[in-house]
C-alpha atoms as a PDB file:
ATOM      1  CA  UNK A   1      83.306 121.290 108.731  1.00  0.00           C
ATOM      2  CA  UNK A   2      86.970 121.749 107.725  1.00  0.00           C
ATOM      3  CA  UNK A   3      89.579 118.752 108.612  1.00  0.00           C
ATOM      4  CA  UNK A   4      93.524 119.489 108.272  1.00  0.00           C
ATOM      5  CA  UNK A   5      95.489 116.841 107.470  1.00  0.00           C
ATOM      6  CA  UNK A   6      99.317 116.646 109.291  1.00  0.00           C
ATOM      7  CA  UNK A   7     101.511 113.862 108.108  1.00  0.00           C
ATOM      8  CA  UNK A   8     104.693 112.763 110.450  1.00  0.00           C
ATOM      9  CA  UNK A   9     108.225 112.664 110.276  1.00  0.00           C
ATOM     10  CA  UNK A  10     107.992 109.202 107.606  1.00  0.00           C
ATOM     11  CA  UNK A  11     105.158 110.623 105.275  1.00  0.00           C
ATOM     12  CA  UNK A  12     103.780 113.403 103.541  1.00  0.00           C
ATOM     13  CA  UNK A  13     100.291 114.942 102.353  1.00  0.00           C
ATOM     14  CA  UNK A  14     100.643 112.509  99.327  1.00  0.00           C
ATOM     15  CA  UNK A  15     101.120 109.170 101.170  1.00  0.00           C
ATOM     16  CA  UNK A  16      98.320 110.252 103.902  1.00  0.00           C
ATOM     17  CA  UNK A  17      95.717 111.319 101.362  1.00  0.00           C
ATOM     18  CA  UNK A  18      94.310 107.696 100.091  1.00  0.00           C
ATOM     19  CA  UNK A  19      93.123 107.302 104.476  1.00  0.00           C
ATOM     20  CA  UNK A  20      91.789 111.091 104.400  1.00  0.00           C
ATOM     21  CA  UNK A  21      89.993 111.033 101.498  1.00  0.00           C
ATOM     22  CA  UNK A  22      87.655 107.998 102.573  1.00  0.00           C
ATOM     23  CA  UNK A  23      86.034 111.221 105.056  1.00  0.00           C
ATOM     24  CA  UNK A  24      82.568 112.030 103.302  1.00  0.00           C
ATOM     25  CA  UNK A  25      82.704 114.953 100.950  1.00  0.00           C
ATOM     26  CA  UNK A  26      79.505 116.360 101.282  1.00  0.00           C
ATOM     27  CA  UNK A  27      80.124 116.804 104.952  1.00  0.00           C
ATOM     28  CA  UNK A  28      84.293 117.707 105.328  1.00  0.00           C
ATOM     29  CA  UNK A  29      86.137 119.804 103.301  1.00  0.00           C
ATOM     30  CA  UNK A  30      89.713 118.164 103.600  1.00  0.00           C
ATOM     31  CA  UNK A  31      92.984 119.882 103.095  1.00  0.00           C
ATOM     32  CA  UNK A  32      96.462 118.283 103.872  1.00  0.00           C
ATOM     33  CA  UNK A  33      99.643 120.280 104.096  1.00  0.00           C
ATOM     34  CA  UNK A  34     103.400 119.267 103.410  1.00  0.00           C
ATOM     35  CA  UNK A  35     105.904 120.647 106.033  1.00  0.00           C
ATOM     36  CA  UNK A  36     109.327 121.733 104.876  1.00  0.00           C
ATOM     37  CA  UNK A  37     111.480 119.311 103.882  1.00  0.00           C
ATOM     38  CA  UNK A  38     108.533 117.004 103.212  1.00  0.00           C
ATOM     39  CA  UNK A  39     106.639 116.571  99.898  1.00  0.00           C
ATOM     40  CA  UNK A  40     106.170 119.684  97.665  1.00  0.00           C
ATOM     41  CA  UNK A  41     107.296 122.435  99.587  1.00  0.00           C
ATOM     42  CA  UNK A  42     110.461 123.290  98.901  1.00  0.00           C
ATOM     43  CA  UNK A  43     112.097 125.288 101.610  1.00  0.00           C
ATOM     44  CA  UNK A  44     115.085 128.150 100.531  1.00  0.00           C
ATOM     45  CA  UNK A  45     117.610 127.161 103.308  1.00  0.00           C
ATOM     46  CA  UNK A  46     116.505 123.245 103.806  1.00  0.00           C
ATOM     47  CA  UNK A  47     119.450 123.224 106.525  1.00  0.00           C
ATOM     48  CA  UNK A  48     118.021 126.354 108.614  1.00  0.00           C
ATOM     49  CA  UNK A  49     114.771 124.396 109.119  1.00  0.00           C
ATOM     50  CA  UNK A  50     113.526 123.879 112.957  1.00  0.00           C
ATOM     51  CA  UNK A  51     110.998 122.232 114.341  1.00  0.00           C
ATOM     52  CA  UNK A  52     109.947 125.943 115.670  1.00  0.00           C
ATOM     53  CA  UNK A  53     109.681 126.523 111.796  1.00  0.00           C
ATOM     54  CA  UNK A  54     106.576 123.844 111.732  1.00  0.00           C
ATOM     55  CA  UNK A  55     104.856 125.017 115.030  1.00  0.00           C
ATOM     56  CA  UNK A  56     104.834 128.918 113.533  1.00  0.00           C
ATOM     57  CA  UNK A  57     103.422 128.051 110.002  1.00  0.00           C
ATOM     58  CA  UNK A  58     100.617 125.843 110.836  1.00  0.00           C
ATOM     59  CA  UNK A  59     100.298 128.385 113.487  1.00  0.00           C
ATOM     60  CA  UNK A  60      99.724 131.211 110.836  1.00  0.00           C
ATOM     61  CA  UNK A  61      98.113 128.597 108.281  1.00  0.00           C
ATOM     62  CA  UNK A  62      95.658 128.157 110.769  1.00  0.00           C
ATOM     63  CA  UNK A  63      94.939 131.492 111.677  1.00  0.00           C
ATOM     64  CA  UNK A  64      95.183 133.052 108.064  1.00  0.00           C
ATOM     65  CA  UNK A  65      92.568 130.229 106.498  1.00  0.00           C
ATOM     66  CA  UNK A  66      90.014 130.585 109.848  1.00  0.00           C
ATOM     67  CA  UNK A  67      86.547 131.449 107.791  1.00  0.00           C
ATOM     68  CA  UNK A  68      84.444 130.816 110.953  1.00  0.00           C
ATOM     69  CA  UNK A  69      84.011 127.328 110.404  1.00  0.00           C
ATOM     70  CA  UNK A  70      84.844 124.600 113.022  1.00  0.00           C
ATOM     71  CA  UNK A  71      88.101 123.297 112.078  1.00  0.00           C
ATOM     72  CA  UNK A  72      89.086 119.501 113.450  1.00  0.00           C
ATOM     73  CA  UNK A  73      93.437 118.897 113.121  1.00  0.00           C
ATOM     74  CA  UNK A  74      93.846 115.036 112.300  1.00  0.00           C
ATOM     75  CA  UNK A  75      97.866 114.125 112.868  1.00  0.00           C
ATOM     76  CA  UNK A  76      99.666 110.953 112.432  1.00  0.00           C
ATOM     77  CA  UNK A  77     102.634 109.764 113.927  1.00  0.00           C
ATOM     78  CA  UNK A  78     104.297 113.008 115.120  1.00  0.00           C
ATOM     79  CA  UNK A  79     101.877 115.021 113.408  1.00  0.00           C
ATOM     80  CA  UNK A  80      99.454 114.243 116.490  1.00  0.00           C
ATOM     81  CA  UNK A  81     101.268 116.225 119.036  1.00  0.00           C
ATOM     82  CA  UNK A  82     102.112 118.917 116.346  1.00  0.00           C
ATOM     83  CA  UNK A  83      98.394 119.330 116.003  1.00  0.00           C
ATOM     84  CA  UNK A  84      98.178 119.704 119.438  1.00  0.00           C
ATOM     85  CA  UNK A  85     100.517 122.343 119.819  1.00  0.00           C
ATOM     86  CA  UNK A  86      98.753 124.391 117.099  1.00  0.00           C
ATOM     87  CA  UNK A  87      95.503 123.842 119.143  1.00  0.00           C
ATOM     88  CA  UNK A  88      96.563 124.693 122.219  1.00  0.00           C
ATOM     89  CA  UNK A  89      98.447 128.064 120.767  1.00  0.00           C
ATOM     90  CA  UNK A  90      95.974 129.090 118.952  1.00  0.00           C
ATOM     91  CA  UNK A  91      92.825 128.595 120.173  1.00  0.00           C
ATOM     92  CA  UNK A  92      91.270 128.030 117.077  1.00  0.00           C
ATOM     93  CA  UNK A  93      90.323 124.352 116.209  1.00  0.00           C
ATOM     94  CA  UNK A  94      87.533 122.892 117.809  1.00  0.00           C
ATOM     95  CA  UNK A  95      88.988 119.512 118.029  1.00  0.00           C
ATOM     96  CA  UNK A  96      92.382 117.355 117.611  1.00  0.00           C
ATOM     97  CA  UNK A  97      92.019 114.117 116.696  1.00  0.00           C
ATOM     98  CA  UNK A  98      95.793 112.088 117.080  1.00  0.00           C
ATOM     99  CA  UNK A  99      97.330 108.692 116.394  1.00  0.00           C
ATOM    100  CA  UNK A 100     100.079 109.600 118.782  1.00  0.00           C
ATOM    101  CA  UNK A 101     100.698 112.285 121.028  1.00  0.00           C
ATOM    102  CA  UNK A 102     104.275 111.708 121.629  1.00  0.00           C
ATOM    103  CA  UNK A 103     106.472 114.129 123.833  1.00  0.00           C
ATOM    104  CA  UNK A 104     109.619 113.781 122.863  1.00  0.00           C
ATOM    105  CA  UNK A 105     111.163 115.307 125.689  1.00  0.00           C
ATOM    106  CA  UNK A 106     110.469 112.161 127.785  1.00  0.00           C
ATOM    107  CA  UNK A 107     113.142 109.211 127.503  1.00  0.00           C
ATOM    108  CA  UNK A 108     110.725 106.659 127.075  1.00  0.00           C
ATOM    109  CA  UNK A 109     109.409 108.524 123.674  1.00  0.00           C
ATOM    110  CA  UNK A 110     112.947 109.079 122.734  1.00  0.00           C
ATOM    111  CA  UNK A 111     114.082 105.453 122.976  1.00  0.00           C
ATOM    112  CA  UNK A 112     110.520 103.905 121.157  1.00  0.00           C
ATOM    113  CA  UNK A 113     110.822 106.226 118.211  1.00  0.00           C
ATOM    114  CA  UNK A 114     114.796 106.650 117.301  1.00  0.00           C
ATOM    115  CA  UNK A 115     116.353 103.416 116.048  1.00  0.00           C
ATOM    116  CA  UNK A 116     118.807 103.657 118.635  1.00  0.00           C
ATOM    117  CA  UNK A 117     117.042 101.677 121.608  1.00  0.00           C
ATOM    118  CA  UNK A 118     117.320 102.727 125.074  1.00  0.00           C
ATOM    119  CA  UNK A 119     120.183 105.119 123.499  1.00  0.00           C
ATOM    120  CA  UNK A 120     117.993 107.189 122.001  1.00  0.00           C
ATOM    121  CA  UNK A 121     117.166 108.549 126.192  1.00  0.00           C
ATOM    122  CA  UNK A 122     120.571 110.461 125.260  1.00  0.00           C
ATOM    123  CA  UNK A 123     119.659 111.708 122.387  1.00  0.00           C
ATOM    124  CA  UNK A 124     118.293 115.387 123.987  1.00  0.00           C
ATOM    125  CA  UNK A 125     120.884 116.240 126.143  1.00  0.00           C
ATOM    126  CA  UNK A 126     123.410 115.024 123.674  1.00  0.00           C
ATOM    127  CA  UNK A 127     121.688 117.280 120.919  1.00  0.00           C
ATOM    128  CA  UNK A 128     122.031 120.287 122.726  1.00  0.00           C
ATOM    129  CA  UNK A 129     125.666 120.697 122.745  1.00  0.00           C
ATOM    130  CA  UNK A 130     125.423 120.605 118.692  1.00  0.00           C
ATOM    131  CA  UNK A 131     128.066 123.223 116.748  1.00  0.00           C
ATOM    132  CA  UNK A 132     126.243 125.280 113.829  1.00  0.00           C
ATOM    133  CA  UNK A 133     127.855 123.775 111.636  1.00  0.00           C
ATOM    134  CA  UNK A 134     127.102 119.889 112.510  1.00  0.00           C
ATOM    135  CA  UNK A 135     123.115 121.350 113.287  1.00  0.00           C
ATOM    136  CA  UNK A 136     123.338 122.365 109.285  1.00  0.00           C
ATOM    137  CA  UNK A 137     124.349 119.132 108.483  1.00  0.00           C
ATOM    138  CA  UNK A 138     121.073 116.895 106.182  1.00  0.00           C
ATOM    139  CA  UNK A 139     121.189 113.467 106.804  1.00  0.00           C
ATOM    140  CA  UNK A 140     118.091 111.281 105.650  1.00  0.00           C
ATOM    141  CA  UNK A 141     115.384 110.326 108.598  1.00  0.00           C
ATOM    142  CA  UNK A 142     115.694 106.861 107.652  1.00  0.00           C
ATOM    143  CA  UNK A 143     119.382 106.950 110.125  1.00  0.00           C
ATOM    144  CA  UNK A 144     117.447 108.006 112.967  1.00  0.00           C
ATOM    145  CA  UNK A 145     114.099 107.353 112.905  1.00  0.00           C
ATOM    146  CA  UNK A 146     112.795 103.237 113.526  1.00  0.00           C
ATOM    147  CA  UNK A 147     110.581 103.307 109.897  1.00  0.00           C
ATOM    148  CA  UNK A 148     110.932  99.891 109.433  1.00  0.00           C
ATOM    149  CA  UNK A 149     108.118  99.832 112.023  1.00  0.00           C
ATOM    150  CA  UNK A 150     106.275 102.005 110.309  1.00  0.00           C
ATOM    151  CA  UNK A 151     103.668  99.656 108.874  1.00  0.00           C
ATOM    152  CA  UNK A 152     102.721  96.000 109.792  1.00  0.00           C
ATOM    153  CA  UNK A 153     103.295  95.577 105.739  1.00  0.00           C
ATOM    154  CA  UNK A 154     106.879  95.254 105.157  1.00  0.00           C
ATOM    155  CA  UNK A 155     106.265  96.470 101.816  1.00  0.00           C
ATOM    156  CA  UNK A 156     104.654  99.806 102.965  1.00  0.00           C
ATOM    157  CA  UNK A 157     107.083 100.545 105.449  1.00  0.00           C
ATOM    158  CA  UNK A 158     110.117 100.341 103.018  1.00  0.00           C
ATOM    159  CA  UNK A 159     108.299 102.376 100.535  1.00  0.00           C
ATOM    160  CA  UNK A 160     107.852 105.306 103.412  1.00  0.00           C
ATOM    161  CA  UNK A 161     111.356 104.402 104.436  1.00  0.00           C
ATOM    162  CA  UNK A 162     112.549 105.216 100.576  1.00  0.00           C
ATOM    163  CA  UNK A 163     110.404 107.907  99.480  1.00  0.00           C
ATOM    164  CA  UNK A 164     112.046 110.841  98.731  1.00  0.00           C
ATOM    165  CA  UNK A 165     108.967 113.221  99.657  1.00  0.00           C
ATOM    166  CA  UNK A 166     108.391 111.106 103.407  1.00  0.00           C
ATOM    167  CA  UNK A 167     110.899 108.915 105.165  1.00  0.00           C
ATOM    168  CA  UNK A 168     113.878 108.848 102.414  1.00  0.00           C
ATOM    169  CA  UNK A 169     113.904 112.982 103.231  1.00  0.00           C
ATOM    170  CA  UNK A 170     117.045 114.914 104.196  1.00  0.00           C
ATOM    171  CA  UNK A 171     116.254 116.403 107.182  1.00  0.00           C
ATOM    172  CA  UNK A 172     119.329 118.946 109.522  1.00  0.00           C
ATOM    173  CA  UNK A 173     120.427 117.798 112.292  1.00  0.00           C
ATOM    174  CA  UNK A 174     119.539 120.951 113.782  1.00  0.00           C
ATOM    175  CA  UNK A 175     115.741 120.104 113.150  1.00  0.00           C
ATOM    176  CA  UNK A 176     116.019 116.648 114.773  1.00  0.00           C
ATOM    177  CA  UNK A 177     117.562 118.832 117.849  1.00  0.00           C
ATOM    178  CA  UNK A 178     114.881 120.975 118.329  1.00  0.00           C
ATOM    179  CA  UNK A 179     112.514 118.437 117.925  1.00  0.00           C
ATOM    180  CA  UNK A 180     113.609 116.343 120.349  1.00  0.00           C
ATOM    181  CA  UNK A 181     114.218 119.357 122.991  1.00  0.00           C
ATOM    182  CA  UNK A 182     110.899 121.210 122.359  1.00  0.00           C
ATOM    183  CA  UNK A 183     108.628 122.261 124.926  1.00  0.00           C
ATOM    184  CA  UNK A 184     105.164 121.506 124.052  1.00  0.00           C
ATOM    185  CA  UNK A 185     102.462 123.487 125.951  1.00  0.00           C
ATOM    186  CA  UNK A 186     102.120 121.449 129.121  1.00  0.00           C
ATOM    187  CA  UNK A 187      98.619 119.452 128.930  1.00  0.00           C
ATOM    188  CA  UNK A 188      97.194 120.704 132.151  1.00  0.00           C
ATOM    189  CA  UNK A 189      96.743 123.799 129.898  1.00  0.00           C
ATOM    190  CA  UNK A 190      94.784 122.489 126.978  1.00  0.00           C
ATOM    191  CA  UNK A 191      91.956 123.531 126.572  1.00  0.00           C
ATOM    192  CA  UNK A 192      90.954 122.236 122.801  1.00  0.00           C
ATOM    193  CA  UNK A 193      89.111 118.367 122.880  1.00  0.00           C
ATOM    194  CA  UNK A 194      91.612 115.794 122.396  1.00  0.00           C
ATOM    195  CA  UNK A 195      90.634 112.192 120.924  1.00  0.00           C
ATOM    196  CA  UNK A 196      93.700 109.685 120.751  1.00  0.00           C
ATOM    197  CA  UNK A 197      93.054 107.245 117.882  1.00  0.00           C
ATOM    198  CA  UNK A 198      95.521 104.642 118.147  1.00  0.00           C
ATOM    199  CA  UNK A 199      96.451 101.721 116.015  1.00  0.00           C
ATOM    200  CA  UNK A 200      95.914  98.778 118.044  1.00  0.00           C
ATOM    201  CA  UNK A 201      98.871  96.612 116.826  1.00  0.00           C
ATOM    202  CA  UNK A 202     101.410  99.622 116.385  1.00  0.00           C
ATOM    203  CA  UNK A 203     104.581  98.109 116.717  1.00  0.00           C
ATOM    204  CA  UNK A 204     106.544 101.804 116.848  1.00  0.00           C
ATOM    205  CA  UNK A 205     105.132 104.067 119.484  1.00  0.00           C
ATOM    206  CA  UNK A 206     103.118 101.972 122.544  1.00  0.00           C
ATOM    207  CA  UNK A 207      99.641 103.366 123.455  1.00  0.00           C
ATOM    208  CA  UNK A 208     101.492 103.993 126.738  1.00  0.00           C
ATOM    209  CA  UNK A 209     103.291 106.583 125.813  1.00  0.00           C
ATOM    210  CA  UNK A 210     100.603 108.848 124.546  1.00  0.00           C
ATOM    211  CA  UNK A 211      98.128 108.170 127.266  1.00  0.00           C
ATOM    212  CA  UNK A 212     100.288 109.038 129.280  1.00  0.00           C
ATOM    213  CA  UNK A 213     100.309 112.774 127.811  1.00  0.00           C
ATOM    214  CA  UNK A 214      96.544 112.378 127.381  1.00  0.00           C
ATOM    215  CA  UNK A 215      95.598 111.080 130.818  1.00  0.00           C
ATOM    216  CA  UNK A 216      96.660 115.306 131.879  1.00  0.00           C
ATOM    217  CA  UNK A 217      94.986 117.097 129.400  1.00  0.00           C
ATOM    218  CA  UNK A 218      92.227 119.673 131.194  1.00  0.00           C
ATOM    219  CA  UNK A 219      90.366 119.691 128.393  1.00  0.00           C
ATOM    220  CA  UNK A 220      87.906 116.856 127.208  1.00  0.00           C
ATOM    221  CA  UNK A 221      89.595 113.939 126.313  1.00  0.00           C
ATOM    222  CA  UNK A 222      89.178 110.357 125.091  1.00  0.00           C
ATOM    223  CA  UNK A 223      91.348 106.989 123.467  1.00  0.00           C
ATOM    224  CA  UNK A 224      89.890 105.192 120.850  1.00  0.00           C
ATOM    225  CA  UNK A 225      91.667 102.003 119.905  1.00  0.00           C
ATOM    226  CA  UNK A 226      91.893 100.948 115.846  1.00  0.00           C
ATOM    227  CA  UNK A 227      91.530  97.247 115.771  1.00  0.00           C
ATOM    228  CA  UNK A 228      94.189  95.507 113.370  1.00  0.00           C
ATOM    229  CA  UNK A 229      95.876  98.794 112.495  1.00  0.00           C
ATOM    230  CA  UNK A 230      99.742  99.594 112.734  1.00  0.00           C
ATOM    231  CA  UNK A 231     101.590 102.502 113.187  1.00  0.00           C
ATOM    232  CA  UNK A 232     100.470 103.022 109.658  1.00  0.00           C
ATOM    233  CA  UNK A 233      96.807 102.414 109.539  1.00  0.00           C
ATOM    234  CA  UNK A 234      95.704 100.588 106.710  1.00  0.00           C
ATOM    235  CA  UNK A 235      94.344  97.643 107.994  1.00  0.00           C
ATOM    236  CA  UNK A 236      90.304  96.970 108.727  1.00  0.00           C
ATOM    237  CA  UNK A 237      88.509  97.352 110.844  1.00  0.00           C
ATOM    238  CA  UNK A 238      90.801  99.687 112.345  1.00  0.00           C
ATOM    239  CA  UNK A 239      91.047 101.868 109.159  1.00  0.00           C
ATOM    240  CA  UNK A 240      86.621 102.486 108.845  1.00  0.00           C
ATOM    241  CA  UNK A 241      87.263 103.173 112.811  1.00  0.00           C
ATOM    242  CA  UNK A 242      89.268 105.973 112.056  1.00  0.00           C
ATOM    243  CA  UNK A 243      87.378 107.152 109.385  1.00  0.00           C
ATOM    244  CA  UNK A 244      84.145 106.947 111.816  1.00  0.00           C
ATOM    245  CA  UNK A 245      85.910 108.636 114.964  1.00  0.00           C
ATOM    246  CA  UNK A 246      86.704 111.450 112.849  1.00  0.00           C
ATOM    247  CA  UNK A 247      83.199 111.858 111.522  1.00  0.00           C
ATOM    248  CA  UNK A 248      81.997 111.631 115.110  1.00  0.00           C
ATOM    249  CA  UNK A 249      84.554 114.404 116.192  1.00  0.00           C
ATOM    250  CA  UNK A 250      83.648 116.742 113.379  1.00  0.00           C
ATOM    251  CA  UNK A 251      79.438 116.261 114.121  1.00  0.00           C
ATOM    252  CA  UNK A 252      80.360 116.742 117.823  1.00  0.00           C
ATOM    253  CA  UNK A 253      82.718 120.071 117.075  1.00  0.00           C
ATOM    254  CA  UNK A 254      80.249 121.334 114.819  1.00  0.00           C
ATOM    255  CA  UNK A 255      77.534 121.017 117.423  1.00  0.00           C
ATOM    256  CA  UNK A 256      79.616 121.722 120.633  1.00  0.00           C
ATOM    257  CA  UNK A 257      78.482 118.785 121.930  1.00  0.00           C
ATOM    258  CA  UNK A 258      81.486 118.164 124.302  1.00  0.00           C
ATOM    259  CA  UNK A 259      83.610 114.888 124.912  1.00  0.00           C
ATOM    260  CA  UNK A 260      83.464 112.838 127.672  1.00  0.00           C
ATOM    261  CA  UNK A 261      86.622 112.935 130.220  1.00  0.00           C
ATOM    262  CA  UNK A 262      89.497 110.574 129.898  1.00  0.00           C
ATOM    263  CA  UNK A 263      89.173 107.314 131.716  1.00  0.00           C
END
């Protein structure tokens, strides 16, 4: 089996890689990947970056590293419905596994995960009507995004909030734009497994929100709740439970065994 590893818009490979590497070795071959602007990748035009940008190269990353095995996409935060998307484009994975599956196209997403309240319903239609040169404009994600909820450990959540490779990132404005106007492939046309693993006490993004995206997918789809675990997941027994439900999703893919349907 092959898992890829998607961080969010508050981490990178780096910060995610302590959780993914508890996945047995002898069974997964892990890889995580840092988007632009996040971690090690350095991007030549940081300000031209769009979410597009991140859809297209795990899009080719996907495609270009296919060797025939079954390939499982575990994202966190925002990095669940990114893995989606690459699912659903391309065909290729046999499985997503998500902490989130957050549309940000619908006002209730857009006011849980900006730090601007029931403001943050504006923020789409106010983003569209952004000049080129105020879309090129880097400001870090810590303005806009709530990652002081990021973890039920104050501690953690101002390192994220900080970090220069996650949360403390300059990101355009222009990015934040076209993430928060961007049409995901609707889930009535999914056809890739989905498994929701959310963290039980996730202070951030409400389970409500993403079953509500996962409740339409037409493909096999599931929730499991992580016991103890915040938006973060570091806490037991939440944190083995993830661990688990990816093992579980991998065995399945690998023997196209099939999910059961969303309840």
């Amino acid at each position: 089996m092959r898992v890829l590893l998607l961080h969010g818009a508050g981490g990178h490979s780096a910060a995610l890689w302590p959780i993914a590497s508890l996945l047995p070795h002898d069974q997964v071959e892990l890889a995580a990947i840092d988007m632009p602007l996040y971690g090690g990748t350095i991007s030549p035009d940081p300000a031209a970056v769009r979410y597009q940008d991140w859809v297209a190269l795990l899009c080719d990353f996907v495609l270009a590293e296919d060797d025939g095995r079954p390939l499982v996409l575990l994202g966190a935060s925002i990095g669940g419905m990114l893995a989606y998307e690459v699912a659903a484009r391309t065909g290729r994975p046999a499985a997503v596994v998500a902490t989130c599956l957050l549309d940000p196209r619908d006002r209730r997403t857009r006011a849980a995960i900006t730090r601007f309240g029931p403001l943050g319903i504006l923020c789409g239609p106010l983003l569209r009507l952004l000049p080129d040169k105020l879309a090129r404009r880097l400001i870090p994600m810590s303005w806009v995004a709530s990652l002081s909820k990021m973890s039920r450990d104050p501690g953690l959540s101002l390192l994220c909030s900080v970090d220069p490779r996650g949360g403390g990132a300059k990101v355009p404005v222009g990015f934040l734009a076209s993430y928060m106007t961007y049409r995901h492939v609707p889930p009535e046309q999914m056809q890739i497994p989905v498994t929701l693993a959310h963290p039980a006490e996730d202070a951030w993004t409400p389970v409500g929100i993403s079953t509500r995206w996962l409740s339409r997918i037409a493909a096999p789809a599931e929730v499991v709740m992580l016991p103890e675990c915040g938006h973060f997941p570091i806490e037991e027994p939440g944190l083995t439970d993830l661990v688990n439900v990816v093992e579980r999703v991998s065995r399945r893919a690998r023997h196209d065994d099939g999910l059961p349907p969303f309840v």
